[in-house]
C-alpha atoms as a PDB file:
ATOM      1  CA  UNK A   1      13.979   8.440  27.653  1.00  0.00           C
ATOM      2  CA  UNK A   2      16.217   5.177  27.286  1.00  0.00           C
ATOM      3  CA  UNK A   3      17.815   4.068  24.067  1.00  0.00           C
ATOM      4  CA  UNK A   4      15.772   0.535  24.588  1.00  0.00           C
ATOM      5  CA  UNK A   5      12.414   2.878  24.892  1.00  0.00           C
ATOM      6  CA  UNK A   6      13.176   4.400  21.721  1.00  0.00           C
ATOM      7  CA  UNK A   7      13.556   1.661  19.675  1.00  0.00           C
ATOM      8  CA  UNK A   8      10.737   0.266  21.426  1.00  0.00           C
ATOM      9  CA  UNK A   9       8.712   3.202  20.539  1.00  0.00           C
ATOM     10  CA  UNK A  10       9.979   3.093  16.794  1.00  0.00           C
ATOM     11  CA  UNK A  11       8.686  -0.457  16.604  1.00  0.00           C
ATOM     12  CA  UNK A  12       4.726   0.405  17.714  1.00  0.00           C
ATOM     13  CA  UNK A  13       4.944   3.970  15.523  1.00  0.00           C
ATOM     14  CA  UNK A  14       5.921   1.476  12.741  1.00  0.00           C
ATOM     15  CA  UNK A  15       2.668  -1.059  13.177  1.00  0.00           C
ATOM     16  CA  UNK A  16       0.421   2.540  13.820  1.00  0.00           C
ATOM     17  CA  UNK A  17       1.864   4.300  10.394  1.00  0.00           C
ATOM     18  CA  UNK A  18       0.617   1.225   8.294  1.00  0.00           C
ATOM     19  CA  UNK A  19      -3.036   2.666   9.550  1.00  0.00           C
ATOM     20  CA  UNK A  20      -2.300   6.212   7.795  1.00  0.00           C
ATOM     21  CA  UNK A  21      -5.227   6.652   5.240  1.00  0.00           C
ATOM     22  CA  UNK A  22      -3.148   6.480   2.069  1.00  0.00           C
ATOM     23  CA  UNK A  23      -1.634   3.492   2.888  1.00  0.00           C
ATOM     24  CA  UNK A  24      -4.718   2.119   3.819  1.00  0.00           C
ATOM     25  CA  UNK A  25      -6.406   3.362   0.191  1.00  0.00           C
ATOM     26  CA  UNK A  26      -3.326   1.730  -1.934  1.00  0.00           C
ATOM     27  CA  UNK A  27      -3.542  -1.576  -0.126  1.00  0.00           C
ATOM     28  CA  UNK A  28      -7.243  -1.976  -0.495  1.00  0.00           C
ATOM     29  CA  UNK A  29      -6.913  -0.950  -3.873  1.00  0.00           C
ATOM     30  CA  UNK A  30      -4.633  -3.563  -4.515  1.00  0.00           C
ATOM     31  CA  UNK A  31      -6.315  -5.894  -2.801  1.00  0.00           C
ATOM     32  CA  UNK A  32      -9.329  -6.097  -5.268  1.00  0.00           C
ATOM     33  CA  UNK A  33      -6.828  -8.234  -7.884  1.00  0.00           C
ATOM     34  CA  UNK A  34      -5.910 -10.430  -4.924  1.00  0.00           C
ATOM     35  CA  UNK A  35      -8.345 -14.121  -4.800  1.00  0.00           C
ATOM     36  CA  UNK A  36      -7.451 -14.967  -1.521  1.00  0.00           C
ATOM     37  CA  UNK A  37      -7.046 -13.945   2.274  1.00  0.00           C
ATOM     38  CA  UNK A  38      -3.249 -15.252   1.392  1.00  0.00           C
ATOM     39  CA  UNK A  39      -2.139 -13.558  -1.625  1.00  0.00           C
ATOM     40  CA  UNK A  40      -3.798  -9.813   0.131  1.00  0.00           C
ATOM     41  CA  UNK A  41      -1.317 -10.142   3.194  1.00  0.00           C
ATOM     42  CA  UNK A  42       1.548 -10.884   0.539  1.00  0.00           C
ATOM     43  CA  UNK A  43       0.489  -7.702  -1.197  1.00  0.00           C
ATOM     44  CA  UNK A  44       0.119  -6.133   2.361  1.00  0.00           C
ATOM     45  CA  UNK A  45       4.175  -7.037   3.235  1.00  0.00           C
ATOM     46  CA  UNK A  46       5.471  -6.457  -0.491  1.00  0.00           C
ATOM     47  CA  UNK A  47       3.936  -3.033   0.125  1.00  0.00           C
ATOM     48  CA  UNK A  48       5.624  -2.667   3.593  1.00  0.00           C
ATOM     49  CA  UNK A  49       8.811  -4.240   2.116  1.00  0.00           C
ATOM     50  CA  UNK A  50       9.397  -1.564  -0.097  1.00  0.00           C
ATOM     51  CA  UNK A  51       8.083   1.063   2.410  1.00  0.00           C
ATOM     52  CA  UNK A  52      11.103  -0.220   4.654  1.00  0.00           C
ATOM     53  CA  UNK A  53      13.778  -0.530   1.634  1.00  0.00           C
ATOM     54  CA  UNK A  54      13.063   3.218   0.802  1.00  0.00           C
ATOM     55  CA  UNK A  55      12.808   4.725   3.628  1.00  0.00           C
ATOM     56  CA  UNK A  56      15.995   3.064   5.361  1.00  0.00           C
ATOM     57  CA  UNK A  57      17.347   4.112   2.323  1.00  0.00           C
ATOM     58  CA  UNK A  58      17.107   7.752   2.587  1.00  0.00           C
ATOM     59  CA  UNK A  59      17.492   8.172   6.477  1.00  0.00           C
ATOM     60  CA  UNK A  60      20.456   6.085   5.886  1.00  0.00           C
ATOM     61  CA  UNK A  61      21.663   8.452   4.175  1.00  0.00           C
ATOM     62  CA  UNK A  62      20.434  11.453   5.727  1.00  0.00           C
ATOM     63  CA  UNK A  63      21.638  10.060   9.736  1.00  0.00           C
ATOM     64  CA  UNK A  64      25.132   9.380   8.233  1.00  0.00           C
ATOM     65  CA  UNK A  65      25.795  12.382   5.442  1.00  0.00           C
ATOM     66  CA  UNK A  66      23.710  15.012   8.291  1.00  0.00           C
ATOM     67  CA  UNK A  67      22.419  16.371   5.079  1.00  0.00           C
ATOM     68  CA  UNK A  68      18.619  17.770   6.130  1.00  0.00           C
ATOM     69  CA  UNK A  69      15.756  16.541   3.944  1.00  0.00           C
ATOM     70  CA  UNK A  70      14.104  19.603   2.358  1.00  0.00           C
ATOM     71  CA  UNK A  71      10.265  19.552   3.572  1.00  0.00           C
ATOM     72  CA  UNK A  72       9.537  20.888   0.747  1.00  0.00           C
ATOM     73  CA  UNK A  73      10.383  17.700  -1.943  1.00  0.00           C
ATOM     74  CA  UNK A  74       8.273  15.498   0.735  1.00  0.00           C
ATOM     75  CA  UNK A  75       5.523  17.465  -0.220  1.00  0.00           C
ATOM     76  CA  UNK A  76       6.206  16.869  -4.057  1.00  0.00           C
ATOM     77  CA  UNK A  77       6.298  12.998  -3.512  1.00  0.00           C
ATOM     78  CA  UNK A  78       3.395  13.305  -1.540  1.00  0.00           C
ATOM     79  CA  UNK A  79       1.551  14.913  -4.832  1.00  0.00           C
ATOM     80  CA  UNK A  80       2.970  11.935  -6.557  1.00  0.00           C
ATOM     81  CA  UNK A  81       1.690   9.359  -3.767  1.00  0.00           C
ATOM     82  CA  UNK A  82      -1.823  11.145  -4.197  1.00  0.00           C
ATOM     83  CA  UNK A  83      -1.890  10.995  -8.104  1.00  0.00           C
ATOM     84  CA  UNK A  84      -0.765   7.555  -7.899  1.00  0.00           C
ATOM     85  CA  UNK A  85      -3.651   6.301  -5.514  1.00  0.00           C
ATOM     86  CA  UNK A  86      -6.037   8.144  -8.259  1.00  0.00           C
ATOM     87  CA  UNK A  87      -4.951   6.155 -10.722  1.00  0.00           C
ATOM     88  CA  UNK A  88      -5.180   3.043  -9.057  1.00  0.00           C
ATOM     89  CA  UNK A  89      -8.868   3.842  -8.044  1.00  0.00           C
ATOM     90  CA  UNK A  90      -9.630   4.755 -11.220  1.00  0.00           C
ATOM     91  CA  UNK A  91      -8.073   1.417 -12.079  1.00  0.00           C
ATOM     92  CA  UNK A  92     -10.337  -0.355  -9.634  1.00  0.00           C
ATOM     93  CA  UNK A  93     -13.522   1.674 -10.864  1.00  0.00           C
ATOM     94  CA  UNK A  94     -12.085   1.135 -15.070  1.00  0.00           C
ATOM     95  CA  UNK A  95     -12.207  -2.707 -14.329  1.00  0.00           C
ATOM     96  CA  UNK A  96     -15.716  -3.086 -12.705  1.00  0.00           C
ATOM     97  CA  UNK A  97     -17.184  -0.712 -15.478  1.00  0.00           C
ATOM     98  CA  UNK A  98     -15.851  -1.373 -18.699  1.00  0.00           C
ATOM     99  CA  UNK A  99     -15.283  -5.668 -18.089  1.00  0.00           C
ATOM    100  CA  UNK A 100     -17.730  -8.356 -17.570  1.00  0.00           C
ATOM    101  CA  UNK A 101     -16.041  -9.391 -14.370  1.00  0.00           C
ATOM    102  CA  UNK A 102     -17.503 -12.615 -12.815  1.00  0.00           C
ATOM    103  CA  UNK A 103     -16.398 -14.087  -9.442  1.00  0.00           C
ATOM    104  CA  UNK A 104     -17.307 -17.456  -7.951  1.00  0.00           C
ATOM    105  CA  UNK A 105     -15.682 -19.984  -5.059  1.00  0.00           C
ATOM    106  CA  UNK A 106     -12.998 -21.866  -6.804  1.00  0.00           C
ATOM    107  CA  UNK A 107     -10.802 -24.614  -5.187  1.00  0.00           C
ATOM    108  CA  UNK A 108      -7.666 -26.893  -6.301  1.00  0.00           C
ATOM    109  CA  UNK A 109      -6.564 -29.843  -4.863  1.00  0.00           C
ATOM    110  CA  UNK A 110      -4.560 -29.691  -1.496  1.00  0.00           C
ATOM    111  CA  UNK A 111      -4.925 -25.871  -1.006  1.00  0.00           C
ATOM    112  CA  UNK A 112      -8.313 -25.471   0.056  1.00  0.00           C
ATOM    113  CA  UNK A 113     -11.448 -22.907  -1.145  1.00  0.00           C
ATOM    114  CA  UNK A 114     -10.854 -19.462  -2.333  1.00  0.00           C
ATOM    115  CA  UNK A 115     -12.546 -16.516  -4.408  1.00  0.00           C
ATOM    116  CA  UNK A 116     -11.616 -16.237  -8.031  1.00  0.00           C
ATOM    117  CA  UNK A 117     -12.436 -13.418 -10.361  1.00  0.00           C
ATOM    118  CA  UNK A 118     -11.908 -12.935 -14.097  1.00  0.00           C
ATOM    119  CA  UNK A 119     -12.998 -10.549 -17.206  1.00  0.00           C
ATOM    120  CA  UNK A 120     -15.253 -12.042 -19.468  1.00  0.00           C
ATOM    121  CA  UNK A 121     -14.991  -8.476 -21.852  1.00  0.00           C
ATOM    122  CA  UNK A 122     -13.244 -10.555 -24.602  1.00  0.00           C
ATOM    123  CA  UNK A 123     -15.403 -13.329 -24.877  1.00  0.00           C
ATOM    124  CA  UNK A 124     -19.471 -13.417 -26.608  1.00  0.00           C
ATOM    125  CA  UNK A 125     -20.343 -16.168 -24.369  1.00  0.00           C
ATOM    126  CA  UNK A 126     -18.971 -17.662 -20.861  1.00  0.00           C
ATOM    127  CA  UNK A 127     -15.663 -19.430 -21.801  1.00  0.00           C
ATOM    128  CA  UNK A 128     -14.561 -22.552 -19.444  1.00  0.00           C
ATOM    129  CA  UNK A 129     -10.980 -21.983 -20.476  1.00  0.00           C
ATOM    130  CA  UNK A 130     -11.092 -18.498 -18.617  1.00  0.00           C
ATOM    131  CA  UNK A 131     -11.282 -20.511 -15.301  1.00  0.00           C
ATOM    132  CA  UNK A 132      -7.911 -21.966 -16.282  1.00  0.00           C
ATOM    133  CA  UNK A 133      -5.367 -19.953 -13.931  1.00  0.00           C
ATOM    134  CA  UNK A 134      -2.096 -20.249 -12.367  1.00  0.00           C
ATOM    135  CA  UNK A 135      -1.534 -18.911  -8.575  1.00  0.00           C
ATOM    136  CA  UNK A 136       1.536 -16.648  -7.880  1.00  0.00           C
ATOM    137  CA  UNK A 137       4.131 -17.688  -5.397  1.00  0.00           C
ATOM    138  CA  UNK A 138       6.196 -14.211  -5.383  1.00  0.00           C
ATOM    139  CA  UNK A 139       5.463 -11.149  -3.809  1.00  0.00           C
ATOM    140  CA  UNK A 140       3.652  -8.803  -6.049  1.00  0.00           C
ATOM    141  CA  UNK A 141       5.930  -5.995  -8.000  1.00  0.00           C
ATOM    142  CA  UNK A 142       3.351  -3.899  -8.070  1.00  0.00           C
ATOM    143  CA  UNK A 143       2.750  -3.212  -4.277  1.00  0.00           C
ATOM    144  CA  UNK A 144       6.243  -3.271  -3.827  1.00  0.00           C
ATOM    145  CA  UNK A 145       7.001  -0.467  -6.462  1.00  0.00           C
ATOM    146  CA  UNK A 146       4.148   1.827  -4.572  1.00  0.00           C
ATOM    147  CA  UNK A 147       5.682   1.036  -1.342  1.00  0.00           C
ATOM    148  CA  UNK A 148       8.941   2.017  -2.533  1.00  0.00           C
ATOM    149  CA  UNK A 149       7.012   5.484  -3.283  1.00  0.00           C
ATOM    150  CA  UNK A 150       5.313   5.594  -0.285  1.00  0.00           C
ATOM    151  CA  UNK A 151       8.861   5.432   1.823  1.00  0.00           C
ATOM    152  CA  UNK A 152       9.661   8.535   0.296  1.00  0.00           C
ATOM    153  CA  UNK A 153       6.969  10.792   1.208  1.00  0.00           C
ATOM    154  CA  UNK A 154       5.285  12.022   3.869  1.00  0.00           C
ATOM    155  CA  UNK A 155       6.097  12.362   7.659  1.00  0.00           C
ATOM    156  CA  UNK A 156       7.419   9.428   8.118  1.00  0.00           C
ATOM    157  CA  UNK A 157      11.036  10.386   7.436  1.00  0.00           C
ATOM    158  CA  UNK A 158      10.790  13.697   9.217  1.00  0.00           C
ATOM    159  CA  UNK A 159       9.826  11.702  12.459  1.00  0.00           C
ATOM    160  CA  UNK A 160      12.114   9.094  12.256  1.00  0.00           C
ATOM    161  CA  UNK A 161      14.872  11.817  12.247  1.00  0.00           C
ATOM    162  CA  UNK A 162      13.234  14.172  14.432  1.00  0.00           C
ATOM    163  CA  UNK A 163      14.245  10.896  17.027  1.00  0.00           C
ATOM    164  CA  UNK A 164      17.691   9.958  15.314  1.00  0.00           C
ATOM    165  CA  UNK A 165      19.015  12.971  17.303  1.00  0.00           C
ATOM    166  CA  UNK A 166      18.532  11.847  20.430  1.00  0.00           C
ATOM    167  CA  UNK A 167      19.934   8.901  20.453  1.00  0.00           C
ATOM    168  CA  UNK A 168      23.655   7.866  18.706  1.00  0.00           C
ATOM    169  CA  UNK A 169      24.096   6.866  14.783  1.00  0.00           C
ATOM    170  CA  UNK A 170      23.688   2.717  15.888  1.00  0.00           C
ATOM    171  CA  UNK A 171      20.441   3.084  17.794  1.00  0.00           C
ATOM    172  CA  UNK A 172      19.448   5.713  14.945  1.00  0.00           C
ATOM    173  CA  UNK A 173      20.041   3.260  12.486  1.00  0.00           C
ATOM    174  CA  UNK A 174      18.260   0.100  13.964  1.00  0.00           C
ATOM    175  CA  UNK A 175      14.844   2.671  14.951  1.00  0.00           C
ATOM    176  CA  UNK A 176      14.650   2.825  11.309  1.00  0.00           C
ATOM    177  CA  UNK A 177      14.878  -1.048  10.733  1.00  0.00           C
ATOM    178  CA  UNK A 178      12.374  -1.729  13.922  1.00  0.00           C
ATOM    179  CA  UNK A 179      10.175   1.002  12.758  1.00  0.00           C
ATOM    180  CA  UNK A 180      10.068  -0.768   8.941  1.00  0.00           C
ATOM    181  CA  UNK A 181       9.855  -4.011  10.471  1.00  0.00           C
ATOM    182  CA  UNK A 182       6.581  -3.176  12.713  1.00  0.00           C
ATOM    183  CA  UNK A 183       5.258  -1.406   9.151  1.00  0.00           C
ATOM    184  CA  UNK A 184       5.650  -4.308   7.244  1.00  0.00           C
ATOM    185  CA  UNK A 185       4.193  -6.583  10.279  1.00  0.00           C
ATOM    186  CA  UNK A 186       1.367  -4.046  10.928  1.00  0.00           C
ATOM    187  CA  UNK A 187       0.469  -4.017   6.813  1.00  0.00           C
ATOM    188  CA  UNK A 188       0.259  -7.523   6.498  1.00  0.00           C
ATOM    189  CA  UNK A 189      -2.280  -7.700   9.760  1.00  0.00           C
ATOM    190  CA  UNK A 190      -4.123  -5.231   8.519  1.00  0.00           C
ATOM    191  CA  UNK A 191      -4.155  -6.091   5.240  1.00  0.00           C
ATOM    192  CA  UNK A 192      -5.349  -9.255   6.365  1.00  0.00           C
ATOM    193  CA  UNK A 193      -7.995  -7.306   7.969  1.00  0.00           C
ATOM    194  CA  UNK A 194      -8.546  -5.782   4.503  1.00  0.00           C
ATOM    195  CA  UNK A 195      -9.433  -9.051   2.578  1.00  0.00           C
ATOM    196  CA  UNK A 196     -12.339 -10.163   4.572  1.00  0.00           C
ATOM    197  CA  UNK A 197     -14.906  -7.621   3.307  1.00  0.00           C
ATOM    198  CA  UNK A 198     -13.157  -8.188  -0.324  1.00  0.00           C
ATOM    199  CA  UNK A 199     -13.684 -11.903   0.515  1.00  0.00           C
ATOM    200  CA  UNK A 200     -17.044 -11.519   1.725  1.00  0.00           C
ATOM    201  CA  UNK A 201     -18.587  -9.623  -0.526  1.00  0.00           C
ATOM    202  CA  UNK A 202     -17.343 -11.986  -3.315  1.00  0.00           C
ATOM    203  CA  UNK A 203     -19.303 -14.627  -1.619  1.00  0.00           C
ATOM    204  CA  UNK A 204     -22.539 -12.711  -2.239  1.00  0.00           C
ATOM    205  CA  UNK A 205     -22.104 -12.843  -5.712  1.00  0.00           C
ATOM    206  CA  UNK A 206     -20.495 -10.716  -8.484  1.00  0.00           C
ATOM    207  CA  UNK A 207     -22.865  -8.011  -7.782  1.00  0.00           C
ATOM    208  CA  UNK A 208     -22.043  -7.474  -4.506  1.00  0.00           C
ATOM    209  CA  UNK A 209     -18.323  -7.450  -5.366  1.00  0.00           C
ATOM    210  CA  UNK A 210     -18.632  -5.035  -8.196  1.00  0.00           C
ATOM    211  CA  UNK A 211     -20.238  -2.506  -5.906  1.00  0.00           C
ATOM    212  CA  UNK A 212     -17.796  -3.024  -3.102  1.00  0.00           C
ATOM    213  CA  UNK A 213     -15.166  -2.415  -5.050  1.00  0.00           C
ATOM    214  CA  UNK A 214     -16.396   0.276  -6.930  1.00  0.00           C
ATOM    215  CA  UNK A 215     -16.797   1.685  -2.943  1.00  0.00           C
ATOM    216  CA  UNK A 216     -12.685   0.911  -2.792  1.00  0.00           C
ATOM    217  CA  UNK A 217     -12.121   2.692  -5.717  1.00  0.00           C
ATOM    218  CA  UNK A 218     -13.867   6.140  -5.317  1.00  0.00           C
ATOM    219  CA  UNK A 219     -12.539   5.906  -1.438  1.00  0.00           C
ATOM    220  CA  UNK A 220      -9.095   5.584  -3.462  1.00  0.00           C
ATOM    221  CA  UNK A 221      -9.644   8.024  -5.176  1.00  0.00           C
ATOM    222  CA  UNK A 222     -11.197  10.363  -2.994  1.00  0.00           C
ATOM    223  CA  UNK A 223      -7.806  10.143  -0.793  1.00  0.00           C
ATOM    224  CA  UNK A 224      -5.635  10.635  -3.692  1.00  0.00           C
ATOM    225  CA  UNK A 225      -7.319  13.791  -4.242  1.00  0.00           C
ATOM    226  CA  UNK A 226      -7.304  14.927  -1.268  1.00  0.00           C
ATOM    227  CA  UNK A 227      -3.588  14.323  -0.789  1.00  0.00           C
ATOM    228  CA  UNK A 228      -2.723  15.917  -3.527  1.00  0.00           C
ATOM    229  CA  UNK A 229      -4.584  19.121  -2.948  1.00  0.00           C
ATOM    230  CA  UNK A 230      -3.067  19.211   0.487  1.00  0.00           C
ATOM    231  CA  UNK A 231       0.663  18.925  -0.933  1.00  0.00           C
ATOM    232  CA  UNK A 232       0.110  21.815  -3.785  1.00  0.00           C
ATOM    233  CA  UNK A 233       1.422  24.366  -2.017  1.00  0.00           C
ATOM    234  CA  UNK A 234       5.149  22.264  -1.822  1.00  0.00           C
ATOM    235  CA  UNK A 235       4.898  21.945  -5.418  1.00  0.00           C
ATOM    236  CA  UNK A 236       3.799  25.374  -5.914  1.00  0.00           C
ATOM    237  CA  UNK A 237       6.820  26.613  -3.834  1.00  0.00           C
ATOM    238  CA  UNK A 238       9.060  24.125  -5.947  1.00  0.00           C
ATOM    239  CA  UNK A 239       7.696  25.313  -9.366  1.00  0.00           C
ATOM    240  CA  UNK A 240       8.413  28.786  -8.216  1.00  0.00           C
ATOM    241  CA  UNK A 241      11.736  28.040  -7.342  1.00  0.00           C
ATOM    242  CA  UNK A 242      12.865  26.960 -10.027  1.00  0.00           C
END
């Protein structure tokens, strides 16, 4: 296999790891605060963003030091990934319970229709000042923080090593930053892909979206679960370890 295959390959195994179902669950998770198709895809790449900065990160340091990384601490961030997607279903789930969410179409001048959602928990009757709101323009710290988790565990930094030896420290170095860059691409397609259900749904009426995303969250959940019953036995090992 050719050094340009390689990198070619790290590239498409970056856009295919953005479909593993954790990342999917956080993203869609996310997505449920986002009003528009817009502001999901800039969760989708703030996600991938810090997916990239991590994980170049550490296989930085493990191409160039030769250092292995023990299998056994990606399982304990892996337990952490899966208790942080239950808490951000629950957080999905906590918010269509316990407030009087109500969505409607919403538009401002020169930037078009979108969706836009708000708690009326704190208020005895429907409030017009609640529809006052601003629209962010940054990339959302939140995704980015549970990207920055996400780089750490699992398999992607086995894999991307498992390569690195084939090929010198240079073309080593740049799979990592074409397999981030196709993550980051392939997140913000599919988180795209992610917001038109959200979207749609919100368009029913506030029904509709409260029961969709109650779907998102116990799916969240679920997959948090599940992750982090599939990692105990690293953090077992760890624990006994020590």
């Amino acid at each position: 296999m050719t050094a340009l295959s390689v990198l070619a390959i790290g590239f498409l195994l970056g856009l295919r790891h953005t479909l593993d179902a954790d990342h999917v669950a956080a993203v869609a998770a996310l997505a449920t605060r986002s009003r528009s198709i817009g502001e999901t895809i800039k969760t989708g790449v703030a996600w991938g963003i810090g997916h990239t900065l991590t994980l170049f990160t550490v296989c930085t340091a493990i191409i160039v030091s030769g250092i292995a990384f023990p299998e056994r601490i990606v399982g304990v961030l892996e337990f952490l990934v899966g208790l942080i997607l239950v808490g951000l279903g629950i957080d999905v789930i906590q918010r269509i319970l316990r407030k009087r969410i109500h969505v409607h179409a919403h538009s401002h001048r020169n930037s078009g229709s979108h969706i836009h959602f708000h708690s009326h928990a704190d208020e005895p009757d429907h409030n017009a000042s609640a529809h006052e709101h601003d629209h962010r323009s940054t990339l959302p710290s939140r995704a980015l923080a549970i990207g920055l988790m996400h780089g750490l565990a699992g398999s992607a930094a086995l894999l991307l090593l498992a390569v690195s030896q084939q090929v010198s420290t240079t073309e080593a170095l740049l799979y990592v930053v074409l397999f981030g860059i196709g993550s980051v691409i392939g997140m913000g397609i599919l988180s795209a892909v992610i917001a038109w259900p959200i979207m749609a749904s919100a368009r029913k009426g506030t029904d509709v979206f409260k029961r969709f995303n109650f779907v998102i969250g116990t799916g969240t959940a679920a997959i948090g679960f599940f992750v982090m019953f599939h990692s105990l036995p690293s953090v077992a090992a760890l624990l006994t370890s020590l």
